[in-house]
C-alpha atoms as a PDB file:
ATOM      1  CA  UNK A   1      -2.928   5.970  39.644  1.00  0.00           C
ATOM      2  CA  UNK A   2      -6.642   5.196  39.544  1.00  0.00           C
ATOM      3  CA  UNK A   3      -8.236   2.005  38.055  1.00  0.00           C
ATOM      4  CA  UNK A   4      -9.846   3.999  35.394  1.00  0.00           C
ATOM      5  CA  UNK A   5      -6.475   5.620  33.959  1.00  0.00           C
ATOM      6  CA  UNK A   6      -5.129   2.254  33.451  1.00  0.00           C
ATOM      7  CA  UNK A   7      -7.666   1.129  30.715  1.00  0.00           C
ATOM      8  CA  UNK A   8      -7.273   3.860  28.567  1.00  0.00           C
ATOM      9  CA  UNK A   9      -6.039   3.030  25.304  1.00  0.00           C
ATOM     10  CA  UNK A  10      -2.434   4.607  24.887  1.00  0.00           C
ATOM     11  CA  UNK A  11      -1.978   5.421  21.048  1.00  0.00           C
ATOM     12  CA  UNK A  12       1.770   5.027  19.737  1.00  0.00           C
ATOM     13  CA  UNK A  13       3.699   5.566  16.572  1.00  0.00           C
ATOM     14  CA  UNK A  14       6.990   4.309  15.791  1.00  0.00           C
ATOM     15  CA  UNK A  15       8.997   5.276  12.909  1.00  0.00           C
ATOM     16  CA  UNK A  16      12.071   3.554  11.143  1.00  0.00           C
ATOM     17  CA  UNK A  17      15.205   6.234  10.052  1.00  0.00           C
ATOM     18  CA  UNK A  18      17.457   4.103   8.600  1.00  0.00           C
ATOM     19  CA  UNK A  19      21.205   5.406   7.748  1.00  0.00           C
ATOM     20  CA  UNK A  20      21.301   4.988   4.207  1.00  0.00           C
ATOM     21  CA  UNK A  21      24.182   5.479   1.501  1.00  0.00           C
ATOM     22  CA  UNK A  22      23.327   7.424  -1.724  1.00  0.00           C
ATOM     23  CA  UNK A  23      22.943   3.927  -3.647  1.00  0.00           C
ATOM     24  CA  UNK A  24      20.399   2.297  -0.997  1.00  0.00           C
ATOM     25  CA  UNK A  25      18.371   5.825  -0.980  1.00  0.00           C
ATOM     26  CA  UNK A  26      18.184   5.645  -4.849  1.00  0.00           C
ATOM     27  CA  UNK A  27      17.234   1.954  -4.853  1.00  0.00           C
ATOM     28  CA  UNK A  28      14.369   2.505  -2.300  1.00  0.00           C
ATOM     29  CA  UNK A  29      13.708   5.498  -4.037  1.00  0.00           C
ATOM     30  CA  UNK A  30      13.333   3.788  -7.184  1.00  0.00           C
ATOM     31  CA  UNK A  31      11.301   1.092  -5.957  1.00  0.00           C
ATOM     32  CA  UNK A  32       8.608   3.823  -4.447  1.00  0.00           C
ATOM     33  CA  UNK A  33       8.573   5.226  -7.630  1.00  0.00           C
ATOM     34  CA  UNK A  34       7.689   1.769  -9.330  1.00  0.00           C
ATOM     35  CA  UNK A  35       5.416   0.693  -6.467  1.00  0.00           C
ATOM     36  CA  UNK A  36       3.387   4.322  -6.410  1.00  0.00           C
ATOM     37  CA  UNK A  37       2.875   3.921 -10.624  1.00  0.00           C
ATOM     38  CA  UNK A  38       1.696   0.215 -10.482  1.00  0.00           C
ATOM     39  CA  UNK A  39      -0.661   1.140  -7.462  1.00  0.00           C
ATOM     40  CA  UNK A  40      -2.277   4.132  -9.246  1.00  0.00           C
ATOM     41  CA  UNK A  41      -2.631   1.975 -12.832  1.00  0.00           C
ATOM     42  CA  UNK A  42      -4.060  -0.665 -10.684  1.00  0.00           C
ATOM     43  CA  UNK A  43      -6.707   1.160  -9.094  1.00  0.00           C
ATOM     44  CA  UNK A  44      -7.901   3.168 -12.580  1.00  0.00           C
ATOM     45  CA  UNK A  45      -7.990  -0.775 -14.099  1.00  0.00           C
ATOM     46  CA  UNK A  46      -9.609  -1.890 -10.833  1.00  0.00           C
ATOM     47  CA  UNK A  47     -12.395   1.207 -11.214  1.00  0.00           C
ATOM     48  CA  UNK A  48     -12.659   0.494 -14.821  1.00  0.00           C
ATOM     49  CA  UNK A  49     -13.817  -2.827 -13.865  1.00  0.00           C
ATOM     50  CA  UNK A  50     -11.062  -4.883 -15.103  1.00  0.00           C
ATOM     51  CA  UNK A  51     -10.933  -8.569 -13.727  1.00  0.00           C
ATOM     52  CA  UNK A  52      -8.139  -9.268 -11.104  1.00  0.00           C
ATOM     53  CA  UNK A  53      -6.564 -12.073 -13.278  1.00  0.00           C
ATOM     54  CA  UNK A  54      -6.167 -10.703 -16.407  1.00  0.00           C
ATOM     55  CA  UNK A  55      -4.602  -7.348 -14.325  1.00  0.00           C
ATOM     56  CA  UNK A  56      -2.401  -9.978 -12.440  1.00  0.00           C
ATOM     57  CA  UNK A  57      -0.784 -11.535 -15.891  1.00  0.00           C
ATOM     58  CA  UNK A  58      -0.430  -8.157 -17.209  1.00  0.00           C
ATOM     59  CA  UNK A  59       0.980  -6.527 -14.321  1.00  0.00           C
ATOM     60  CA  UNK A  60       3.278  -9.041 -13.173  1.00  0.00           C
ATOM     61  CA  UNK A  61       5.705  -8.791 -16.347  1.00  0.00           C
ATOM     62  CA  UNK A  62       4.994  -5.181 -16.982  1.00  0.00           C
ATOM     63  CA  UNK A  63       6.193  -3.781 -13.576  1.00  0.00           C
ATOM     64  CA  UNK A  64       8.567  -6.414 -12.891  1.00  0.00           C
ATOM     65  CA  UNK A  65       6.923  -7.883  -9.631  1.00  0.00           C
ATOM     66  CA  UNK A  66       6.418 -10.887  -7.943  1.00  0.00           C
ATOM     67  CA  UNK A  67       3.116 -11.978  -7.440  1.00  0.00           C
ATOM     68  CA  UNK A  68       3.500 -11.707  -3.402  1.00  0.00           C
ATOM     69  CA  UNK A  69       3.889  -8.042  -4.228  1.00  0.00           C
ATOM     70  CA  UNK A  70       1.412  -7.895  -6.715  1.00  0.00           C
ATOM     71  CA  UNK A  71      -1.176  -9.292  -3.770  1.00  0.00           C
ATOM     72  CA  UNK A  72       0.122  -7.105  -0.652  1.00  0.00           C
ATOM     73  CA  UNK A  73      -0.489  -3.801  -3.701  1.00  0.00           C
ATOM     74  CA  UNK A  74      -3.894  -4.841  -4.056  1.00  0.00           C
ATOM     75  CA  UNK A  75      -4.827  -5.820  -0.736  1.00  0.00           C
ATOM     76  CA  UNK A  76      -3.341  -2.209   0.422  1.00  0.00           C
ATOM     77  CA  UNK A  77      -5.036  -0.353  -2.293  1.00  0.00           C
ATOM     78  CA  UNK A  78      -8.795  -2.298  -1.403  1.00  0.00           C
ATOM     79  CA  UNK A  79      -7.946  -1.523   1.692  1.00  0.00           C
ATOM     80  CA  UNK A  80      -7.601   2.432   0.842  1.00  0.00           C
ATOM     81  CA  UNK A  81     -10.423   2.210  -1.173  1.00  0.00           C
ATOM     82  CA  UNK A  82     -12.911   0.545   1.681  1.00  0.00           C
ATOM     83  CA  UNK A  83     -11.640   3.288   4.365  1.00  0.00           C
ATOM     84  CA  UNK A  84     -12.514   6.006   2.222  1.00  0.00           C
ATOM     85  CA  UNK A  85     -16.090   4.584   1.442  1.00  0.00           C
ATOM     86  CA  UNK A  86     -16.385   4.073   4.699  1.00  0.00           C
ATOM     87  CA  UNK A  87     -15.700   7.915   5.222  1.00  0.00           C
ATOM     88  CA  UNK A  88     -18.261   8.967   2.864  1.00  0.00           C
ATOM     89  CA  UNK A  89     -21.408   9.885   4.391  1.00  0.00           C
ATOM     90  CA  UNK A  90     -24.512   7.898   3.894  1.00  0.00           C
END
């Protein structure tokens, strides 16, 4: 194998199937459910220029999250947001 083969970049996915019951399916499902609602609220208060705070105090009792998740929800969701800008042409 030549040098030059070995500093290519290999790209690899992995994937998690776990076997499930019917309960733990519904529980995850619910929770994706919950998650995928608060994320799309967030961002239309986030666009309509809603401080971070006030959406944190209102979110946190209304969805029934922690703050931890609160934080990773908007930390993926500016992180959505950036990649698509980023996208956009100039």
């Amino acid at each position: 194998m030549k040098l030059s083969e070995w500093a290519k970049p290999q790209v690899r996915t992995y994937q998690t199937r776990p076997d499930l019951t019917p309960e733990q399916t519904a529980i995850l499902d619910a929770y994706a459910n919950l998650y995928g609602k608060a994320e799309r609220r967030l961002f239309a208060a986030i666009q309509a220029g809603d401080a971070l705070n006030d959406l944190k105090r209102e979110f946190l009792p209304k969805f029934d999250i922690t703050a931890r998740q609160f934080n990773a929800m908007r930390i993926g969701l500016e992180g959505k947001i950036d990649a698509i800008k980023e996208r956009r042409p100039n």
